[in-house]
PDB file of N, CA and C in Angstrom:
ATOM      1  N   UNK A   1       0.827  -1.178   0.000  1.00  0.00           N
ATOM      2  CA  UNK A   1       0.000   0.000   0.000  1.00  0.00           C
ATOM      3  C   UNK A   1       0.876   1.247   0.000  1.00  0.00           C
ATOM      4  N   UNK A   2       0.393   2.255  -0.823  1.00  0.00           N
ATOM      5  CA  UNK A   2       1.140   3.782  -0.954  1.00  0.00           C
ATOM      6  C   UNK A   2       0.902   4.265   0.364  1.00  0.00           C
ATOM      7  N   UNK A   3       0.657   4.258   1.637  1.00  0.00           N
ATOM      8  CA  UNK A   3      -0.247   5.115   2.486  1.00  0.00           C
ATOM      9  C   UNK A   3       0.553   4.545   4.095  1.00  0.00           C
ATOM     10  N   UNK A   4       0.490   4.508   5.205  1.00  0.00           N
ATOM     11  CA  UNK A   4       0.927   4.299   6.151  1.00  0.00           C
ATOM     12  C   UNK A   4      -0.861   4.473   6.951  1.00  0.00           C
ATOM     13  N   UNK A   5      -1.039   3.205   7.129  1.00  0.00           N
ATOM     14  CA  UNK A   5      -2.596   3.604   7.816  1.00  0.00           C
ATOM     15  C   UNK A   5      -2.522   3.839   9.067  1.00  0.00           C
ATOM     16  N   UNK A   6      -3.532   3.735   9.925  1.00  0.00           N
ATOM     17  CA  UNK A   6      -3.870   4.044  11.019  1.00  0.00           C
ATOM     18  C   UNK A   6      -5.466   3.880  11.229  1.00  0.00           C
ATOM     19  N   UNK A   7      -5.346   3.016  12.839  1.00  0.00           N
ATOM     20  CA  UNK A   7      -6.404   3.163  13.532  1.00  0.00           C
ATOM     21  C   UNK A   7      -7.190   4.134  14.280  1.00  0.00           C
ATOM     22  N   UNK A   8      -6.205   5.269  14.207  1.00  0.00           N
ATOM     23  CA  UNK A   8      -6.447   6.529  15.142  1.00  0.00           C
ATOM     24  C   UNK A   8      -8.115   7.043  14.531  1.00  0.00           C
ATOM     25  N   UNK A   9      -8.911   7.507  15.427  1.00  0.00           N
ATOM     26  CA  UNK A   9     -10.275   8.332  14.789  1.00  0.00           C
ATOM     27  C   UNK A   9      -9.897   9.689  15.395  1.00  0.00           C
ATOM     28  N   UNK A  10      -8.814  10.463  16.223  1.00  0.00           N
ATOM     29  CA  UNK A  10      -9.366  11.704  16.572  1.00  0.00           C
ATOM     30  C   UNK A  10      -7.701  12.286  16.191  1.00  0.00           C
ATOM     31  N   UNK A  11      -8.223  13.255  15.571  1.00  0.00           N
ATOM     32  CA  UNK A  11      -6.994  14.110  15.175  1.00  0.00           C
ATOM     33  C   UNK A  11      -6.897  15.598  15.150  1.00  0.00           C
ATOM     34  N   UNK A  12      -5.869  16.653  15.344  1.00  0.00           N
ATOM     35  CA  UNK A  12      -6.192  18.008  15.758  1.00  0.00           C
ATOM     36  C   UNK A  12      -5.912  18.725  14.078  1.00  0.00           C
ATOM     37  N   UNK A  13      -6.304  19.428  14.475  1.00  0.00           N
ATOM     38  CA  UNK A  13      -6.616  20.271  13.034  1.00  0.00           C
ATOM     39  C   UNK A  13      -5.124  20.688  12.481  1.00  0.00           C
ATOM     40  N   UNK A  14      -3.469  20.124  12.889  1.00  0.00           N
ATOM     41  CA  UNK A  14      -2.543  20.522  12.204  1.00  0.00           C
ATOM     42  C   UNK A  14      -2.260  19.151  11.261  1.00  0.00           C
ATOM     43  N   UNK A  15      -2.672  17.948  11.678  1.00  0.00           N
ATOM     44  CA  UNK A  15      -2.330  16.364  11.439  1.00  0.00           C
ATOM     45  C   UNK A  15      -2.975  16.816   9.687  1.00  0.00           C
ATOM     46  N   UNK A  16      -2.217  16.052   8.955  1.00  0.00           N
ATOM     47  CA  UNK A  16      -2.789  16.136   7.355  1.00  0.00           C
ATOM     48  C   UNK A  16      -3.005  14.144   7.540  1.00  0.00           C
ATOM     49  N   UNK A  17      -4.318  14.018   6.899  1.00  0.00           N
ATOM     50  CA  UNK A  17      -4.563  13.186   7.027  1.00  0.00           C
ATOM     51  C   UNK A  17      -5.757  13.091   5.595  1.00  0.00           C
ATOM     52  N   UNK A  18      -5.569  11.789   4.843  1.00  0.00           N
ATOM     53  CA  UNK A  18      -6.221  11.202   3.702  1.00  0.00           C
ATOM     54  C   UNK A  18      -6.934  10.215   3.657  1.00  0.00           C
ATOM     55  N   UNK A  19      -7.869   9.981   3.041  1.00  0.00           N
ATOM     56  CA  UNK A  19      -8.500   8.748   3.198  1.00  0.00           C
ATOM     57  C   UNK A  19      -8.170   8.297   2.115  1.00  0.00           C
ATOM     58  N   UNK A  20      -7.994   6.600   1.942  1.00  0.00           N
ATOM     59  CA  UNK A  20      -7.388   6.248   1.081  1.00  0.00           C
ATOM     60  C   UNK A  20      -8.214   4.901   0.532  1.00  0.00           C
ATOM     61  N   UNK A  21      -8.636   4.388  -0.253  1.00  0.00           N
ATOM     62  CA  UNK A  21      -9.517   2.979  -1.056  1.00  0.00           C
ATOM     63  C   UNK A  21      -9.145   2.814  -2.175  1.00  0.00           C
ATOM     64  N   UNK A  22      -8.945   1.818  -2.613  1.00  0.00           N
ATOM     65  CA  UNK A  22      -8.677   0.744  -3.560  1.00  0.00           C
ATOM     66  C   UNK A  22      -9.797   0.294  -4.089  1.00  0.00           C
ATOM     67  N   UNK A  23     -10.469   0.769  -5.496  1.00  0.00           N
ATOM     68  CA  UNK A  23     -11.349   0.347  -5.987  1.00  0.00           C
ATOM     69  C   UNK A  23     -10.729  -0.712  -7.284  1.00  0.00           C
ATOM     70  N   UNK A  24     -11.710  -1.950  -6.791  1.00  0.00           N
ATOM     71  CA  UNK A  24     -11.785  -3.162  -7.732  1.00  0.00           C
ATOM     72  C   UNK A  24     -12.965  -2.887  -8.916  1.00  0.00           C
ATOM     73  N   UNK A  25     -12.765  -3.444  -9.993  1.00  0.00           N
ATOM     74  CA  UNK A  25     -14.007  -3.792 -11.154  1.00  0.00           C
ATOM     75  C   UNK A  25     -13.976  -5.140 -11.774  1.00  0.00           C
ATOM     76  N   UNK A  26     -14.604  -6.059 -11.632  1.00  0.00           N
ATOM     77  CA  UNK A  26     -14.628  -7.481 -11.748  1.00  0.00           C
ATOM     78  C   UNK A  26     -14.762  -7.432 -13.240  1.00  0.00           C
ATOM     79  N   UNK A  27     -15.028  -6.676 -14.185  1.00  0.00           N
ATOM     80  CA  UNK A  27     -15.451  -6.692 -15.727  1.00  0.00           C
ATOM     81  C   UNK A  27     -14.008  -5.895 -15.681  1.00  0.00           C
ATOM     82  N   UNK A  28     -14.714  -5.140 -17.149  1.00  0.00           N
ATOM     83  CA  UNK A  28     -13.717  -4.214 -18.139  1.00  0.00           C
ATOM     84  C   UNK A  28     -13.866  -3.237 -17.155  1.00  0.00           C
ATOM     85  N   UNK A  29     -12.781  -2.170 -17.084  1.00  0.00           N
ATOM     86  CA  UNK A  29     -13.044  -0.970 -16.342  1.00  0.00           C
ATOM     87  C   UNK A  29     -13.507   0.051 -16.992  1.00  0.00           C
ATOM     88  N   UNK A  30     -15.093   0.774 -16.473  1.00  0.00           N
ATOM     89  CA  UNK A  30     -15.415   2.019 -16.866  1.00  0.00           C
ATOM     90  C   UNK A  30     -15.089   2.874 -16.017  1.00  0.00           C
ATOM     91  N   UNK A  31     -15.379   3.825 -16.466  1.00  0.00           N
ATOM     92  CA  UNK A  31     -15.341   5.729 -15.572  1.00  0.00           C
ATOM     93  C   UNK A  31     -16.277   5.357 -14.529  1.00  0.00           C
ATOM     94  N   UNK A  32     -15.491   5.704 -13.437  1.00  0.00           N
ATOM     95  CA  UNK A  32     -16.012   5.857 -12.394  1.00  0.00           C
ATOM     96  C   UNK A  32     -16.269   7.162 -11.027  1.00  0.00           C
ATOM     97  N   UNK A  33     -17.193   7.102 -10.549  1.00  0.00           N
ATOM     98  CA  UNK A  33     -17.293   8.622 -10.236  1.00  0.00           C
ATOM     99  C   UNK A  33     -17.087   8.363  -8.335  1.00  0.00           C
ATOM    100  N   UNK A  34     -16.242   9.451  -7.922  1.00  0.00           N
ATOM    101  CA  UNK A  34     -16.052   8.958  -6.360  1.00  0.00           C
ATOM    102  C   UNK A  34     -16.491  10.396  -5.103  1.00  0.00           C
ATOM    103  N   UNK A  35     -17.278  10.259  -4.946  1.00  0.00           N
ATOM    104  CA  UNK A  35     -18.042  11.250  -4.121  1.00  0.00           C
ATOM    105  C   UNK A  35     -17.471  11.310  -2.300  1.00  0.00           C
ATOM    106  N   UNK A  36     -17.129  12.280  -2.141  1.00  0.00           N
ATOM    107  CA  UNK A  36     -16.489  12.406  -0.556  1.00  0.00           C
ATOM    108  C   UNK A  36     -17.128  13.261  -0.048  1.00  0.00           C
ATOM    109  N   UNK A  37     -17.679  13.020   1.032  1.00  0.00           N
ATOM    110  CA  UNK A  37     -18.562  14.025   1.706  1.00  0.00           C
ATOM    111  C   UNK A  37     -17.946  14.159   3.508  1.00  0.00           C
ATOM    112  N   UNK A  38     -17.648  15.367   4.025  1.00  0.00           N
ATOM    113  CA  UNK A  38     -18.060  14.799   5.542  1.00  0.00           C
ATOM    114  C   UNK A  38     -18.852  15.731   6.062  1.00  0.00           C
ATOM    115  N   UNK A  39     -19.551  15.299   6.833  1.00  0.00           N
ATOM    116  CA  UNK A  39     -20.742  16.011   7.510  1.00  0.00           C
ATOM    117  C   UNK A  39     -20.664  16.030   9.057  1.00  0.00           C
ATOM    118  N   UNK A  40     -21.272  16.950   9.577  1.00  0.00           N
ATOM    119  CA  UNK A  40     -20.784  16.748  11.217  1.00  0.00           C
ATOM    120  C   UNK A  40     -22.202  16.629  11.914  1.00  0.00           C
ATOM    121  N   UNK A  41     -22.030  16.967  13.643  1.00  0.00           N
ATOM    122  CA  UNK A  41     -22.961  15.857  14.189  1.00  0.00           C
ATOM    123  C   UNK A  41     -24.415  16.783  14.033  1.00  0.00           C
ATOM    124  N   UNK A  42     -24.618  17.916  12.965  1.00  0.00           N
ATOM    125  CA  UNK A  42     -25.840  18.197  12.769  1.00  0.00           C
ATOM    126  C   UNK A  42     -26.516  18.062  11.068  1.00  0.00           C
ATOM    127  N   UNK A  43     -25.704  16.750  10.981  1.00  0.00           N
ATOM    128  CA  UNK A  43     -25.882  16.459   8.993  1.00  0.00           C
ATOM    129  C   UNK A  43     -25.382  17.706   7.989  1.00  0.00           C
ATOM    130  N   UNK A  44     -24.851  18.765   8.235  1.00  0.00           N
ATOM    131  CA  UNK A  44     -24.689  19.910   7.211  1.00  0.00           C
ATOM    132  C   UNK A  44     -23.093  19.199   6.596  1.00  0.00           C
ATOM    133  N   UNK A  45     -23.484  18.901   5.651  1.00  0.00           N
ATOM    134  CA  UNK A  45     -21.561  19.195   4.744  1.00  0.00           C
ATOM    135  C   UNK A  45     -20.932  20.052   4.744  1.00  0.00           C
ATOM    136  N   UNK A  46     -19.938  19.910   5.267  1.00  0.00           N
ATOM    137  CA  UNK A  46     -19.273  20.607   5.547  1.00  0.00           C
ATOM    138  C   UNK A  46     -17.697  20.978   4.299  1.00  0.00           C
ATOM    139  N   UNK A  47     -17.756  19.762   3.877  1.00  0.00           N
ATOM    140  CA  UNK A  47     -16.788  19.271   2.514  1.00  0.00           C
ATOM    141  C   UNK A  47     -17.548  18.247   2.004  1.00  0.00           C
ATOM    142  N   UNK A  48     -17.358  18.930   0.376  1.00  0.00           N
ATOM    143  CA  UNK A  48     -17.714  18.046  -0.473  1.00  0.00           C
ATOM    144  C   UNK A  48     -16.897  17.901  -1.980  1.00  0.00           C
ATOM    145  N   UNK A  49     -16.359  16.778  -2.285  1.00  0.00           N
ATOM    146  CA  UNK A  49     -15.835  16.700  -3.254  1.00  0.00           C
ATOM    147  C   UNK A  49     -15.699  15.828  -4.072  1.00  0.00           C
ATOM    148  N   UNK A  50     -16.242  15.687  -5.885  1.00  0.00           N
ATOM    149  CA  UNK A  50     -16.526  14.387  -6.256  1.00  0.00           C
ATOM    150  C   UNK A  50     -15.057  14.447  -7.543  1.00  0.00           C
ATOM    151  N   UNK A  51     -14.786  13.188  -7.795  1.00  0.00           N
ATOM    152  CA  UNK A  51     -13.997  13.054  -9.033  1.00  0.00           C
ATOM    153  C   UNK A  51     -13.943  12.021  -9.776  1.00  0.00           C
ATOM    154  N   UNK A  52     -13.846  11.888 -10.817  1.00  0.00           N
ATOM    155  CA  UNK A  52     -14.056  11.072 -11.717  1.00  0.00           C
ATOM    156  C   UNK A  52     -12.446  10.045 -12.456  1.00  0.00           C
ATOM    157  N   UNK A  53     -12.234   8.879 -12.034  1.00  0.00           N
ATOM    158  CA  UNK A  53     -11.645   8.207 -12.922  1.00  0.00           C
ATOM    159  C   UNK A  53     -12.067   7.160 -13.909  1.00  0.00           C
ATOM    160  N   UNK A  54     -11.087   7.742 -15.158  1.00  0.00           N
ATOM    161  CA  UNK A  54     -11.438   7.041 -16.187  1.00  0.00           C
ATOM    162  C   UNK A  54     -10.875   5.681 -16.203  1.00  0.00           C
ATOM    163  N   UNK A  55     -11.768   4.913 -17.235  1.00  0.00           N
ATOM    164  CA  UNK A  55     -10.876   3.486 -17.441  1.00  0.00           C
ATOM    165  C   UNK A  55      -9.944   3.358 -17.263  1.00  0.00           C
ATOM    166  N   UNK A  56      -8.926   4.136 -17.905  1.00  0.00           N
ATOM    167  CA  UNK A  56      -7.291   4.302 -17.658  1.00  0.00           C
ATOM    168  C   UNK A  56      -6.667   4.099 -16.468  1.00  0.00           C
ATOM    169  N   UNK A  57      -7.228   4.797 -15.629  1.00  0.00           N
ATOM    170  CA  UNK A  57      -7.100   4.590 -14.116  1.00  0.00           C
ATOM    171  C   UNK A  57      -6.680   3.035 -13.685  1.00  0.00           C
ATOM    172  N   UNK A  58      -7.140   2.372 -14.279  1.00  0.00           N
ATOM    173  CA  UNK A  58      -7.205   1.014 -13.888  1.00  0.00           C
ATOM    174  C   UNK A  58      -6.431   0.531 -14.400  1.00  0.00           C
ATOM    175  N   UNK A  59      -5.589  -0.402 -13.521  1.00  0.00           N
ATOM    176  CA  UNK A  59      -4.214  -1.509 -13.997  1.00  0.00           C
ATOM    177  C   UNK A  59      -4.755  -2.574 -13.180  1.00  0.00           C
ATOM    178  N   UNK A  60      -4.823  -3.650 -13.858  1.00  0.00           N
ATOM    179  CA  UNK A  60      -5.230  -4.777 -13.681  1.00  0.00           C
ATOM    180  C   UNK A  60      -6.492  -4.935 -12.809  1.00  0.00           C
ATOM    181  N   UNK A  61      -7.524  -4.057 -13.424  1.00  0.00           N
ATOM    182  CA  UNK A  61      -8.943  -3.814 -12.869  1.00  0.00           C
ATOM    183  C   UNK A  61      -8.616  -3.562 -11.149  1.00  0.00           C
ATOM    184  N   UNK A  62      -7.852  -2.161 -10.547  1.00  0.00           N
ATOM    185  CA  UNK A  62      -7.415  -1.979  -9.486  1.00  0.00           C
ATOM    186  C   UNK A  62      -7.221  -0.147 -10.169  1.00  0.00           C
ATOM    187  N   UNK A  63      -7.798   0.183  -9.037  1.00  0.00           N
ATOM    188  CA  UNK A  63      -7.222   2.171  -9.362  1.00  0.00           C
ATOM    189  C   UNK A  63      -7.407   2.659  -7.418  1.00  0.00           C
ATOM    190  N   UNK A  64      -6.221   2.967  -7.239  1.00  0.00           N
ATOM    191  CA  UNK A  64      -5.924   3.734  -6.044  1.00  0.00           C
ATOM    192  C   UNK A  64      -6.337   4.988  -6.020  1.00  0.00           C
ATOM    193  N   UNK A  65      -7.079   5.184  -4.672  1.00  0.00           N
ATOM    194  CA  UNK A  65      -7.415   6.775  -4.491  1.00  0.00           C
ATOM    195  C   UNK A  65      -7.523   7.187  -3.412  1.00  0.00           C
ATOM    196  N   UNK A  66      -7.262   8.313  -3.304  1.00  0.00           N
ATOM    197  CA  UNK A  66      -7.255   8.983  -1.904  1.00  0.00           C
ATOM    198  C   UNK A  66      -7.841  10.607  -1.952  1.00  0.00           C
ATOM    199  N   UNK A  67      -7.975  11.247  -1.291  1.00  0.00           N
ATOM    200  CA  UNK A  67      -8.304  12.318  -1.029  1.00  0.00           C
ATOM    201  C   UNK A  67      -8.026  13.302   0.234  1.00  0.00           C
ATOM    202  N   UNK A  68      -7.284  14.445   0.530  1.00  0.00           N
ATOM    203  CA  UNK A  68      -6.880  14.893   1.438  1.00  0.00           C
ATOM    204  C   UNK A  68      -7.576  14.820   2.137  1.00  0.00           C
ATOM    205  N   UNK A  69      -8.054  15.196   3.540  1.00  0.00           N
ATOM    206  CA  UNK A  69      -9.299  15.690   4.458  1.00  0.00           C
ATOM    207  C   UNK A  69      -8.579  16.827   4.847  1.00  0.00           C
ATOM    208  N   UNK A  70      -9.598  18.059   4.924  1.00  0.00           N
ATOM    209  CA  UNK A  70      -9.335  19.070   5.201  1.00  0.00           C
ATOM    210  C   UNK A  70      -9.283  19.774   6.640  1.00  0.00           C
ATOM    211  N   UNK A  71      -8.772  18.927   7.622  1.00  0.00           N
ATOM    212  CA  UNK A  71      -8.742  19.038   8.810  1.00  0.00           C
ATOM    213  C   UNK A  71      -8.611  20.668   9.352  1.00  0.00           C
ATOM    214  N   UNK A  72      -7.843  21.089   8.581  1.00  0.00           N
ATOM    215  CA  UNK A  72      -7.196  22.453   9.319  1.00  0.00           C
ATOM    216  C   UNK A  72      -8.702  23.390   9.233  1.00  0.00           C
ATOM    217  N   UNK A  73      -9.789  23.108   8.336  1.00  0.00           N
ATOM    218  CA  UNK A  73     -10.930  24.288   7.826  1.00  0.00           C
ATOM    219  C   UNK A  73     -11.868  23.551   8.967  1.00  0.00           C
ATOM    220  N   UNK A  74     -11.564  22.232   9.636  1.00  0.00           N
ATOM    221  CA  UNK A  74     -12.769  21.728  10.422  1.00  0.00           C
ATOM    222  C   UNK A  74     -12.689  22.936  12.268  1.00  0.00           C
ATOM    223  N   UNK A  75     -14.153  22.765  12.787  1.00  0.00           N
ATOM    224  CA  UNK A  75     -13.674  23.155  13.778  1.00  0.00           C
ATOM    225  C   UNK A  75     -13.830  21.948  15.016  1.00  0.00           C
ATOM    226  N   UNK A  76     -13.525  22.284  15.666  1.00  0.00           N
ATOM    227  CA  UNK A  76     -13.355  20.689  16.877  1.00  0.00           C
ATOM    228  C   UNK A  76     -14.402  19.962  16.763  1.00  0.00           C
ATOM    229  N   UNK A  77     -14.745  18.939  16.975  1.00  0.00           N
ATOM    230  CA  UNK A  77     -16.028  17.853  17.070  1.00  0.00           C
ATOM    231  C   UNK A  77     -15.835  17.341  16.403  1.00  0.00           C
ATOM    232  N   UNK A  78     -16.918  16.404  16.372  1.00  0.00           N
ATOM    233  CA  UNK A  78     -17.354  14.904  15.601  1.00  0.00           C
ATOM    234  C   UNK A  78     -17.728  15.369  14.213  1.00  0.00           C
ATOM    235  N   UNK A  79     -17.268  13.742  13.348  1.00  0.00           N
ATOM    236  CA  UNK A  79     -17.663  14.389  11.923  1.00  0.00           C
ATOM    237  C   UNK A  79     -17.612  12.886  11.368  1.00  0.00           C
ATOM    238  N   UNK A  80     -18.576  12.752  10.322  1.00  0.00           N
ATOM    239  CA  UNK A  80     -18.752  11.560   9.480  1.00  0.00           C
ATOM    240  C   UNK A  80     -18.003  11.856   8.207  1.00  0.00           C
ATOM    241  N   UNK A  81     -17.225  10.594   7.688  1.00  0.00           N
ATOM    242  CA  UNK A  81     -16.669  10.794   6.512  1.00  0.00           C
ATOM    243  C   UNK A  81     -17.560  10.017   5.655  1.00  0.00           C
ATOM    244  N   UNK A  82     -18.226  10.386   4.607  1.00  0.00           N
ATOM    245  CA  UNK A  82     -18.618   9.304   3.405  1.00  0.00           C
ATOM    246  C   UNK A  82     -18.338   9.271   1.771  1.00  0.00           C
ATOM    247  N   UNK A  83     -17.701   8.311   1.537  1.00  0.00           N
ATOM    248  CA  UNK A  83     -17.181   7.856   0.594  1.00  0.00           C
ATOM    249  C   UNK A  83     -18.214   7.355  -0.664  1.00  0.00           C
ATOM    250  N   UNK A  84     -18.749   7.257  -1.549  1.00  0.00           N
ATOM    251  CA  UNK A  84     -19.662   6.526  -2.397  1.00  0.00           C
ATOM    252  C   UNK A  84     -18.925   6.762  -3.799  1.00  0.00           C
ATOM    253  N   UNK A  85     -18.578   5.549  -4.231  1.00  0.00           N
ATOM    254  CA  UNK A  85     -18.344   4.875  -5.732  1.00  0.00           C
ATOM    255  C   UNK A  85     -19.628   4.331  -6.480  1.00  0.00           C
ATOM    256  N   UNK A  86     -19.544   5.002  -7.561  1.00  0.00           N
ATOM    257  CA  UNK A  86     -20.625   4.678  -8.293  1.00  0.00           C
ATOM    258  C   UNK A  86     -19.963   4.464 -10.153  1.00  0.00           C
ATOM    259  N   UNK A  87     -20.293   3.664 -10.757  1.00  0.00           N
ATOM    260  CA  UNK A  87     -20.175   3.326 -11.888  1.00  0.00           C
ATOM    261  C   UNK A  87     -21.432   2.817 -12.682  1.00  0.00           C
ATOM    262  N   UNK A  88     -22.054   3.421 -13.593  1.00  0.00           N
ATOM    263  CA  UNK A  88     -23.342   3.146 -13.692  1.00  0.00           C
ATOM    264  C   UNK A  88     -24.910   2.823 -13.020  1.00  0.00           C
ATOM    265  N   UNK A  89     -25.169   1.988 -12.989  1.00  0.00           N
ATOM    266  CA  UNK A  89     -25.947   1.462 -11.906  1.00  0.00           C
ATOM    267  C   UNK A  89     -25.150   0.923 -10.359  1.00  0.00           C
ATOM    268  N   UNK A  90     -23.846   0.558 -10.913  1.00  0.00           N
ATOM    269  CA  UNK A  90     -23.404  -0.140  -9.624  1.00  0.00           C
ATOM    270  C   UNK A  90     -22.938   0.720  -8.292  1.00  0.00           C
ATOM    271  N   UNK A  91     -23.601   0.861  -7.043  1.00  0.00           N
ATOM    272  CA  UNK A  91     -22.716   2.019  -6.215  1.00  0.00           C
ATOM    273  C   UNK A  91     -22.249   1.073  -4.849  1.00  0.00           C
ATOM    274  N   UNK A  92     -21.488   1.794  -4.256  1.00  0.00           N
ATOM    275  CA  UNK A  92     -20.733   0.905  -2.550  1.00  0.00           C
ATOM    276  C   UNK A  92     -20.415   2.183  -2.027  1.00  0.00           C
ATOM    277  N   UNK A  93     -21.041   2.127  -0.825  1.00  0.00           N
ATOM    278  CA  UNK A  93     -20.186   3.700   0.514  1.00  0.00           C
ATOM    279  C   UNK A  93     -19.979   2.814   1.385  1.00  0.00           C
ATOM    280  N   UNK A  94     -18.735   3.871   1.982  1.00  0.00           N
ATOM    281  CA  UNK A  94     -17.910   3.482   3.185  1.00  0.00           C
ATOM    282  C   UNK A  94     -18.400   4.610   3.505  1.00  0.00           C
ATOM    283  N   UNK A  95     -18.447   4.525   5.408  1.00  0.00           N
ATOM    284  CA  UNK A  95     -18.435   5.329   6.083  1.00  0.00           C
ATOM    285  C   UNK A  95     -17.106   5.448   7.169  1.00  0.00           C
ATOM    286  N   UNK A  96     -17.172   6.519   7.789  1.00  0.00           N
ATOM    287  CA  UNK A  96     -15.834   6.396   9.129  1.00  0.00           C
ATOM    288  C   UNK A  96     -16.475   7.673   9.494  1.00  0.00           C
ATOM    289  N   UNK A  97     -16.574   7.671  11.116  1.00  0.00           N
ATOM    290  CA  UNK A  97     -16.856   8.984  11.544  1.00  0.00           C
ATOM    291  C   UNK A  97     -15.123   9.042  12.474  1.00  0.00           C
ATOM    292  N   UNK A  98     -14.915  10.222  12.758  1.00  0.00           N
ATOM    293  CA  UNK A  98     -13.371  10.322  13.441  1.00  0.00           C
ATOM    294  C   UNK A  98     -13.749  12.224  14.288  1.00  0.00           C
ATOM    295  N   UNK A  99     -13.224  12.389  14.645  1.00  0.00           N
ATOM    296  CA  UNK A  99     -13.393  14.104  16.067  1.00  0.00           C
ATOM    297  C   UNK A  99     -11.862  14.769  15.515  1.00  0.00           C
ATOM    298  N   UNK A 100     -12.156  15.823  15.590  1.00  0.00           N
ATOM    299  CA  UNK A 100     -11.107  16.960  15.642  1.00  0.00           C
ATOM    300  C   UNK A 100     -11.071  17.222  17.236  1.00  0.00           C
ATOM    301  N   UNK A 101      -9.580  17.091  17.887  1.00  0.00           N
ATOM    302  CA  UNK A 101      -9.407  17.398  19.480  1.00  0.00           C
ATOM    303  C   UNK A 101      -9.296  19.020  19.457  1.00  0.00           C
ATOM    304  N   UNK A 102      -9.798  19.467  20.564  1.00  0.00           N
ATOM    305  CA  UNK A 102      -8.973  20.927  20.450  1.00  0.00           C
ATOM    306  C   UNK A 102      -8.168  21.654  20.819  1.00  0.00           C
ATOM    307  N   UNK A 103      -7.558  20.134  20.918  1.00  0.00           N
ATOM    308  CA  UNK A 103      -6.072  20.144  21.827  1.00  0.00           C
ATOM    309  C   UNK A 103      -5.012  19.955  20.642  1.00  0.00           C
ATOM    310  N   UNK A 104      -4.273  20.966  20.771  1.00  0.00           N
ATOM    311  CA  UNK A 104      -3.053  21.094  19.994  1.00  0.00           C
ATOM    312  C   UNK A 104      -1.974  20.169  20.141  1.00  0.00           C
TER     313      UNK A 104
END
């Protein structure tokens, strides 16, 4: 894996931190569209950001992706991350909720 993971859920707003998934396609690979949302503990989005990889993307029906999280714009509290891949009809979300401390 490109990434160094972690179990940690609470992080302070200097930590740069990405979420990172490995999307599979059991066929030919089409364009696929990857939607990141996080929302906090009163549902408003707070970040939202979608992007699109093409077939190309894919080496041996496998395309790595990640996306920064924008920790430093959050303010302290709880927050849901959601992820949704969609390729035609076919879609899959991950969720992870994780807290901003407001302890430095």
């Amino acid at each position: 894996m490109p990434i160094l993971p972690t179990v940690a859920r609470t992080f302070s707003r200097d930590d740069k931190v990405s979420a990172f998934l490995r999307i599979y396609q059991p066929n030919e690979p089409q364009l696929v569209s990857v939607m990141t949302r996080v929302v906090d503990t009163t549902n408003r989005t707070v970040f939202e950001q979608r992007k699109e990889l093409a077939s190309e993307a894919f080496r041996a029906r496998t395309a790595d992706f990640d996306v920064p999280l924008p920790l430093s714009q959050l303010v302290p509290g709880n927050y849901l991350l959601k992820i949704e891949v969609t390729r035609g009809e076919w879609r899959a979300e991950r969720d992870a909720r994780f807290e901003i401390s407001s302890k430095r």
